[in-house]
PDB file of N, CA and C in Angstrom:
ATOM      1  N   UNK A   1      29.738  77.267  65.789  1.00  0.00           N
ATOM      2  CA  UNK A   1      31.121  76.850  65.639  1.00  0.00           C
ATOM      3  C   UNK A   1      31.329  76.245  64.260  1.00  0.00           C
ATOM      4  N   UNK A   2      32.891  76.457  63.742  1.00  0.00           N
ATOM      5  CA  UNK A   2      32.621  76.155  62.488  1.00  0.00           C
ATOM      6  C   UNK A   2      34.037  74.915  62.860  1.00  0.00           C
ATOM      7  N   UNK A   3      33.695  73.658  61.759  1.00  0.00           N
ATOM      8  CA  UNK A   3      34.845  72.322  62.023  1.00  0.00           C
ATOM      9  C   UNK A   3      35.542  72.397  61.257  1.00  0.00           C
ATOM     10  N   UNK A   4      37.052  72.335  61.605  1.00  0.00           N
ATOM     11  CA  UNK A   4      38.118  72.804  60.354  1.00  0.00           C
ATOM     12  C   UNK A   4      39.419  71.731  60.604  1.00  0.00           C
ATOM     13  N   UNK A   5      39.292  71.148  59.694  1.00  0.00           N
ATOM     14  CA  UNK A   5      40.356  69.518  59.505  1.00  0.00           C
ATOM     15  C   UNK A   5      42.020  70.486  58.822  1.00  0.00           C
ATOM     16  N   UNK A   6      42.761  69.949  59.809  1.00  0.00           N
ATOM     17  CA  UNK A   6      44.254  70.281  59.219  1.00  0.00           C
ATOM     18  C   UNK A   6      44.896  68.842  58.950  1.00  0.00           C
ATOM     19  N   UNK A   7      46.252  68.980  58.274  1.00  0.00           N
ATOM     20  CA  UNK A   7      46.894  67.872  58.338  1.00  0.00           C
ATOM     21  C   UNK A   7      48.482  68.612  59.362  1.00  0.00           C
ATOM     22  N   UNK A   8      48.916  67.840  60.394  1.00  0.00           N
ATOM     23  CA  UNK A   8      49.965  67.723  60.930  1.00  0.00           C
ATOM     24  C   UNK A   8      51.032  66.911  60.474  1.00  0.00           C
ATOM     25  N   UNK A   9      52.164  67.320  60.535  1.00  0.00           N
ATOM     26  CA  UNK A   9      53.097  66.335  61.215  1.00  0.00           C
ATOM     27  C   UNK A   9      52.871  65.602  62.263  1.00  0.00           C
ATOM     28  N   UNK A  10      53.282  64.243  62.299  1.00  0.00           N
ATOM     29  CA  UNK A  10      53.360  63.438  63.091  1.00  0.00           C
ATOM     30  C   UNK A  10      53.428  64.156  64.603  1.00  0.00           C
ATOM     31  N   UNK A  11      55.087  64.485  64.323  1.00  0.00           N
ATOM     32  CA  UNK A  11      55.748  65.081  65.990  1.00  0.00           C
ATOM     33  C   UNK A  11      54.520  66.068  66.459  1.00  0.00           C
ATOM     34  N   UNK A  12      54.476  67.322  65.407  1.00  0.00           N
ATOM     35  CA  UNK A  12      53.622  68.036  66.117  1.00  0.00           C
ATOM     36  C   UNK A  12      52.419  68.473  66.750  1.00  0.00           C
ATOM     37  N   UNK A  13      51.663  66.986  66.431  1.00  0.00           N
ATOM     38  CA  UNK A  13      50.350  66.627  66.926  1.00  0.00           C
ATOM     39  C   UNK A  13      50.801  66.159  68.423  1.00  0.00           C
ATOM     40  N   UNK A  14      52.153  65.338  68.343  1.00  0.00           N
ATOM     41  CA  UNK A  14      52.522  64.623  69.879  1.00  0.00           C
ATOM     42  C   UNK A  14      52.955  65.562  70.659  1.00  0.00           C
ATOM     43  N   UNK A  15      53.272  66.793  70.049  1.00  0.00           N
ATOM     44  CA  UNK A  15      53.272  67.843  70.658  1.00  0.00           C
ATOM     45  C   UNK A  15      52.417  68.795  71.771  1.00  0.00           C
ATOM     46  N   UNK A  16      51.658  69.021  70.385  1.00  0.00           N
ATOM     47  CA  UNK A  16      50.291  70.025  70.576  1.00  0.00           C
ATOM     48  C   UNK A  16      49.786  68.956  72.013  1.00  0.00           C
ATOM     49  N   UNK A  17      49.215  68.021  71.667  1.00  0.00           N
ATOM     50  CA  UNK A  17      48.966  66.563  72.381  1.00  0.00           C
ATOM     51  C   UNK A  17      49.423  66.655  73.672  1.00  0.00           C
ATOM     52  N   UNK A  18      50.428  66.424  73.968  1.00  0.00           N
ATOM     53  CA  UNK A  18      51.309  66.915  75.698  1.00  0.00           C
ATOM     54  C   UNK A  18      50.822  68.461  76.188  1.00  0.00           C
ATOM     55  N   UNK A  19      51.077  69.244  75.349  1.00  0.00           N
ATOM     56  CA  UNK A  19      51.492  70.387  76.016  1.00  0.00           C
ATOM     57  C   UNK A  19      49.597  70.960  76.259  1.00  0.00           C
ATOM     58  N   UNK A  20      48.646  70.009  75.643  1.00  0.00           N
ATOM     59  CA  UNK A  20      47.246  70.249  75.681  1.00  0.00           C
ATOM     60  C   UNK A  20      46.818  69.690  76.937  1.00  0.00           C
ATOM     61  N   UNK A  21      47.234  68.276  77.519  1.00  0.00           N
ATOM     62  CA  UNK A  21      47.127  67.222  78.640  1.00  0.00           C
ATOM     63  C   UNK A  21      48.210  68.066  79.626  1.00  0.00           C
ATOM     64  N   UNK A  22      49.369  68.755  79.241  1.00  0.00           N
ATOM     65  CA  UNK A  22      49.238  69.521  80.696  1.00  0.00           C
ATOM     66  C   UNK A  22      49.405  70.151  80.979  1.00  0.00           C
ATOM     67  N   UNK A  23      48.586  70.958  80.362  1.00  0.00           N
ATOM     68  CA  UNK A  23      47.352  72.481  80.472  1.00  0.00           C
ATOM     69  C   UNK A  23      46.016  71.865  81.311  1.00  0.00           C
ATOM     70  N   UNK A  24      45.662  70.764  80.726  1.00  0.00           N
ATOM     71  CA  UNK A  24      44.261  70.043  81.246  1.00  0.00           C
ATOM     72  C   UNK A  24      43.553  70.832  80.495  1.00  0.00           C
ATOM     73  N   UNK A  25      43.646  70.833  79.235  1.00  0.00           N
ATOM     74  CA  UNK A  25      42.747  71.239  78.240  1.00  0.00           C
ATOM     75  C   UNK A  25      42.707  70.174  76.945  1.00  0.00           C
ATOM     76  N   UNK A  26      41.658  70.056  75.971  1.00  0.00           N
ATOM     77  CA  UNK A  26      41.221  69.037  75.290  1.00  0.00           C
ATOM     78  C   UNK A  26      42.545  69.861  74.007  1.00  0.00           C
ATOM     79  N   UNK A  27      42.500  69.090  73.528  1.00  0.00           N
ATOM     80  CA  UNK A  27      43.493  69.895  71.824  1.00  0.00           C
ATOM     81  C   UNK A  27      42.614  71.011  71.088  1.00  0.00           C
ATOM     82  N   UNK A  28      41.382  70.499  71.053  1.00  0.00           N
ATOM     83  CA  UNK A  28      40.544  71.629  70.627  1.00  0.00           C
ATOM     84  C   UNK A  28      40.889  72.811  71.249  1.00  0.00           C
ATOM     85  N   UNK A  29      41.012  72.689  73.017  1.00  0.00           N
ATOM     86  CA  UNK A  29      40.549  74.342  73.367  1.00  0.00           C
ATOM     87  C   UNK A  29      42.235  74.835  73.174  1.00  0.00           C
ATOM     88  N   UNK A  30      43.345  73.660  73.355  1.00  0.00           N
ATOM     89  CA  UNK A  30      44.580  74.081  73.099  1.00  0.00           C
ATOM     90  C   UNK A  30      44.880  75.276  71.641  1.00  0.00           C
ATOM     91  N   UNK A  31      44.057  74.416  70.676  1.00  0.00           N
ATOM     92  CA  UNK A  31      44.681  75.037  69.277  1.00  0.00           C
ATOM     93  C   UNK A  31      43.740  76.162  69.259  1.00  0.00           C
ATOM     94  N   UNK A  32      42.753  76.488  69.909  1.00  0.00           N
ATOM     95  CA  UNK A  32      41.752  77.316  69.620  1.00  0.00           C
ATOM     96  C   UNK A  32      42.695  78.736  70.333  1.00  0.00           C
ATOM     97  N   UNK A  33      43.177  78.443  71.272  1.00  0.00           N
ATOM     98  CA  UNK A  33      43.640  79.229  72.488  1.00  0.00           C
ATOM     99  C   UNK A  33      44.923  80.038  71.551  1.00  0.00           C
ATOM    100  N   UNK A  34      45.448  79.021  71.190  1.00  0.00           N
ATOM    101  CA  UNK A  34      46.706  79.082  70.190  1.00  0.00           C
ATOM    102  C   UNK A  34      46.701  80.163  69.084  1.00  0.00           C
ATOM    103  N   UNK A  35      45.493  79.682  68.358  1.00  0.00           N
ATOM    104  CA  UNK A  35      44.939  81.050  67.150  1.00  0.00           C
ATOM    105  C   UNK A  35      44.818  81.846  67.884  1.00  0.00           C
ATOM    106  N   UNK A  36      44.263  82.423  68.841  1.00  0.00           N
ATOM    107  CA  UNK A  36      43.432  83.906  69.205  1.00  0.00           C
ATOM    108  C   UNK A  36      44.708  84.451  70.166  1.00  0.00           C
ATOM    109  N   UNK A  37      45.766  83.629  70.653  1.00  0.00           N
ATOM    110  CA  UNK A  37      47.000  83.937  70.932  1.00  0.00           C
ATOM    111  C   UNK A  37      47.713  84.784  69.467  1.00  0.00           C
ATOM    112  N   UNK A  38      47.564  84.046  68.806  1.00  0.00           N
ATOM    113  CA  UNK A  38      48.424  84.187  67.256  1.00  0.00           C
ATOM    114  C   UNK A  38      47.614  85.555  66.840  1.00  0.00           C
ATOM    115  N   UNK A  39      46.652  85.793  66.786  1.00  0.00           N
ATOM    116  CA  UNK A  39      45.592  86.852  66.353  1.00  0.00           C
ATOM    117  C   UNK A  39      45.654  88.464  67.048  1.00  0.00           C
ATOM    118  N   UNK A  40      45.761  88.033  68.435  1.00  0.00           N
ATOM    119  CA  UNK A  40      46.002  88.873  69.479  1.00  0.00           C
ATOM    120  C   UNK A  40      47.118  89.494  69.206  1.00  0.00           C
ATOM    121  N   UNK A  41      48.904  88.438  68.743  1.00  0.00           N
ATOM    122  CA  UNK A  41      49.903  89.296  68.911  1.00  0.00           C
ATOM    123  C   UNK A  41      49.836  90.269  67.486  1.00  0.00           C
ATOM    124  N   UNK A  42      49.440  89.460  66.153  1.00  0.00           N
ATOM    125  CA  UNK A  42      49.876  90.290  64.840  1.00  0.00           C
ATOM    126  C   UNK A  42      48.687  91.755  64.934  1.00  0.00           C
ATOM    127  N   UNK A  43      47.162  91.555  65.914  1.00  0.00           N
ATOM    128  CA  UNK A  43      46.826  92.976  66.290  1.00  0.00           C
ATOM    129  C   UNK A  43      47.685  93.653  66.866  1.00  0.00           C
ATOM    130  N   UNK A  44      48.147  92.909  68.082  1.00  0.00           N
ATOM    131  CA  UNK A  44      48.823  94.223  68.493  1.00  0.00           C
ATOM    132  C   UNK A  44      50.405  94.755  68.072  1.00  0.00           C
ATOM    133  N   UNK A  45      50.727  94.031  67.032  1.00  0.00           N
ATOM    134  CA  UNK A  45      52.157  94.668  66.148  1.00  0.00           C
ATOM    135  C   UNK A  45      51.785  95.752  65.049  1.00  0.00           C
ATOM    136  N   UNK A  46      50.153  95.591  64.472  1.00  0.00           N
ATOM    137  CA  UNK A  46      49.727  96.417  63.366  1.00  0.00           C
ATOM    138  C   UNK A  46      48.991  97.733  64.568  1.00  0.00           C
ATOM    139  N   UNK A  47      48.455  97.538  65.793  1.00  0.00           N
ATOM    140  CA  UNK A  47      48.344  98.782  66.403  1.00  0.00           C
ATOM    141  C   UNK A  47      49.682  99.401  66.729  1.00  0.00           C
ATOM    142  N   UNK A  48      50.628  99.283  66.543  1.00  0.00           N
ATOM    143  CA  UNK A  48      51.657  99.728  67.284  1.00  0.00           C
ATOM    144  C   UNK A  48      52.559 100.263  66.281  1.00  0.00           C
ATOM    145  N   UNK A  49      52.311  99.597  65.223  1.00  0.00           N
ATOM    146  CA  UNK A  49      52.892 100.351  64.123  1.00  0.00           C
ATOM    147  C   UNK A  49      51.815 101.603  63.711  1.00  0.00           C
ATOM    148  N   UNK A  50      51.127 101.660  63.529  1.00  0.00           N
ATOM    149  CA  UNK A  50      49.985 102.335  63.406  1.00  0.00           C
ATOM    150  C   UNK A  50      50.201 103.034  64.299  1.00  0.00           C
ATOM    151  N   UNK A  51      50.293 103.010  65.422  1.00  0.00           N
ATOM    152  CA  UNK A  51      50.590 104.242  66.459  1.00  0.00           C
ATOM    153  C   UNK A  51      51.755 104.967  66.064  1.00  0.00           C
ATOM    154  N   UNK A  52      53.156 104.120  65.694  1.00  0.00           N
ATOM    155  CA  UNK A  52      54.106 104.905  65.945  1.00  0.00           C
ATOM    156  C   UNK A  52      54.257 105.862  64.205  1.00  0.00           C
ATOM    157  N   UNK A  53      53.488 105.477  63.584  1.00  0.00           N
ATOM    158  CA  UNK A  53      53.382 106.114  62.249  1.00  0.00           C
ATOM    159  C   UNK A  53      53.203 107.609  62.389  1.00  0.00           C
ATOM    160  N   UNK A  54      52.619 107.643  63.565  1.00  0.00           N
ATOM    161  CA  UNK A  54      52.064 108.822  64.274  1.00  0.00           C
ATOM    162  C   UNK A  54      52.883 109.987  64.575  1.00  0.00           C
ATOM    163  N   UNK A  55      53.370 109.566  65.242  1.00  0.00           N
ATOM    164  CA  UNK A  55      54.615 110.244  65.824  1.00  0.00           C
ATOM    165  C   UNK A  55      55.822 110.501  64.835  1.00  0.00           C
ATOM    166  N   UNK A  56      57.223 111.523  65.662  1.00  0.00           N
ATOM    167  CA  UNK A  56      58.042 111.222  64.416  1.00  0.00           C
ATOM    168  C   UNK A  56      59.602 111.034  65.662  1.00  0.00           C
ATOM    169  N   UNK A  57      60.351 110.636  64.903  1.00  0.00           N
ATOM    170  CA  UNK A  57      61.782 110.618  66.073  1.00  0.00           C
ATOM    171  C   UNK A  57      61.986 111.804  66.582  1.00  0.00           C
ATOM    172  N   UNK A  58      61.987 112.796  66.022  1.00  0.00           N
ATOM    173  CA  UNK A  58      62.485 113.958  66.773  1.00  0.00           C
ATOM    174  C   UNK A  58      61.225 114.271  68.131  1.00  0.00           C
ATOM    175  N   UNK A  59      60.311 114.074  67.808  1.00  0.00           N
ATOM    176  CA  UNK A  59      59.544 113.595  69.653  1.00  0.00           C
ATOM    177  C   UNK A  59      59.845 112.763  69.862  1.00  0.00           C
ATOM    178  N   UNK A  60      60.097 111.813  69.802  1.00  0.00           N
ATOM    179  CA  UNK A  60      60.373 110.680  70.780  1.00  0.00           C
ATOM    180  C   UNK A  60      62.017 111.335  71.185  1.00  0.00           C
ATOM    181  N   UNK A  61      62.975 111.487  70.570  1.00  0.00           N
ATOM    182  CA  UNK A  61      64.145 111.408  71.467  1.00  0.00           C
ATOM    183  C   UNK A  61      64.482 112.807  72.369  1.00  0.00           C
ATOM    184  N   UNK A  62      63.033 114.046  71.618  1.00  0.00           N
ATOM    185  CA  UNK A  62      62.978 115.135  73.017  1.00  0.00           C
ATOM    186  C   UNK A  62      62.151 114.624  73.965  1.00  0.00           C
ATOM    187  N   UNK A  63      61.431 113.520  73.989  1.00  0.00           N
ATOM    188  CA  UNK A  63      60.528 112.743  75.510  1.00  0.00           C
ATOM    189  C   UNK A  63      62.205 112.293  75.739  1.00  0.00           C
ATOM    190  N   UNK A  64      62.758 111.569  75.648  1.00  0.00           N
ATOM    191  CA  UNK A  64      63.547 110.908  76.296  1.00  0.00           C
ATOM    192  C   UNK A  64      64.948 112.086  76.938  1.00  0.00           C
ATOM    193  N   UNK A  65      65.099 112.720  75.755  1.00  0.00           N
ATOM    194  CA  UNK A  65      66.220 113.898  76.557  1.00  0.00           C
ATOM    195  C   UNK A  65      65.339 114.480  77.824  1.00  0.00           C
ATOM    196  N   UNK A  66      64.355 114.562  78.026  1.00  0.00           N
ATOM    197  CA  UNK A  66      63.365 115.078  78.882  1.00  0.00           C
ATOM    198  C   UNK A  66      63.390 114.350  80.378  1.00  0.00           C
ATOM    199  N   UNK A  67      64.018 113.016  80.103  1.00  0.00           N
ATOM    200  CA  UNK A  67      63.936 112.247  81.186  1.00  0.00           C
ATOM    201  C   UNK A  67      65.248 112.200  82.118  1.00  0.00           C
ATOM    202  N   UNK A  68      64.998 112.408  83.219  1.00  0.00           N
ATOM    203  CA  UNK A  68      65.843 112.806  84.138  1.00  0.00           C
ATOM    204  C   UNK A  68      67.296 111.587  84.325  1.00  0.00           C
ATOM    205  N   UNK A  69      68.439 111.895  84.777  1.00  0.00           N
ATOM    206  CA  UNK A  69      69.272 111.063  84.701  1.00  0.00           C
ATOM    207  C   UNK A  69      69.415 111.087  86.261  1.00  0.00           C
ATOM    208  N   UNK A  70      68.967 109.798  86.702  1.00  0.00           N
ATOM    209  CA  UNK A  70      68.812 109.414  88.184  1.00  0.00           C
ATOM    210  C   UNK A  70      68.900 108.329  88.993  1.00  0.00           C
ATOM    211  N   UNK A  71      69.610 107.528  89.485  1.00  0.00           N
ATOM    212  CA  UNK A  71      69.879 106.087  89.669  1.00  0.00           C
ATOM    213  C   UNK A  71      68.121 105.517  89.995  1.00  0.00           C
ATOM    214  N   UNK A  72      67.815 104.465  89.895  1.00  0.00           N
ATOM    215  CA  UNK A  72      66.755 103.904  90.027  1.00  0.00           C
ATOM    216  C   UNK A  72      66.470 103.592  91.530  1.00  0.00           C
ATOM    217  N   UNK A  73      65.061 103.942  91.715  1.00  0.00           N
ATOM    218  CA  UNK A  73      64.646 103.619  93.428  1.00  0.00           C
ATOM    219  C   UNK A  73      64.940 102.118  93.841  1.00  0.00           C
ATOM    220  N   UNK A  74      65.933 101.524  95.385  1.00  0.00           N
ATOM    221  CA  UNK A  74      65.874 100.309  95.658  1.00  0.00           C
ATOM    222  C   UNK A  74      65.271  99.243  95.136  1.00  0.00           C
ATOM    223  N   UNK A  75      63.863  99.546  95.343  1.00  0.00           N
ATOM    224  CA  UNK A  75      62.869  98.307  94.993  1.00  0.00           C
ATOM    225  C   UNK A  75      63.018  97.869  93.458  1.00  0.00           C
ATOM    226  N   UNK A  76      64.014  99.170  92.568  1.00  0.00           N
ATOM    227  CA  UNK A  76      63.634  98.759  91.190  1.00  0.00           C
ATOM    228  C   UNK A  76      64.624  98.761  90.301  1.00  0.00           C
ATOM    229  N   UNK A  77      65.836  97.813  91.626  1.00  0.00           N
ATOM    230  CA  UNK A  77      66.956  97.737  90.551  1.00  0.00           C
ATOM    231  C   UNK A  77      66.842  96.457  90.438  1.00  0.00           C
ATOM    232  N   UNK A  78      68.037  96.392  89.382  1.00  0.00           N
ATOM    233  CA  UNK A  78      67.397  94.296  88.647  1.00  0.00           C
ATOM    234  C   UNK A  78      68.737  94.198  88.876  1.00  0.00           C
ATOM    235  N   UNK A  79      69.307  94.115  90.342  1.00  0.00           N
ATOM    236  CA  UNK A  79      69.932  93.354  90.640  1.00  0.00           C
ATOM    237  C   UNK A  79      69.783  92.021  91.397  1.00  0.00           C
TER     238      UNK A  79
END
């Protein structure tokens, strides 16, 4: 493990601080959790761009003309 000193704001240590106590996690595993949260999303925005680089619009909007026009089954309306 490697030890890495930041400086905070005041508030947002009293922050981090609460929202670490009730999780029932120490601040360490809070902020640790926090990065690999933070890490996790900007991977998966650069896979996804990267995917869609792939492709071009004119497939994507013949997948979608492709898709049937059909009211949605009971269980899966969001009403």
């Amino acid at each position: 493990m490697t030890a890495l000193t930041i400086r905070l704001p005041e508030s947002l240590h009293k922050e981090i601080k609460r929202l670490a106590q009730a999780e029932g996690v120490s601040i360490n595993q809070f902020l640790t959790l926090a990065a690999a949260e933070k890490i996790s999303a900007l991977r998966t925005i650069d896979y996804l761009r990267a995917e869609a680089s792939k492709g071009s619009r004119a497939d994507f909007e013949a997948f979608l003309a492709a898709v049937p026009d059909v009211e949605p089954m009971e269980e899966d309306r969001l009403e």
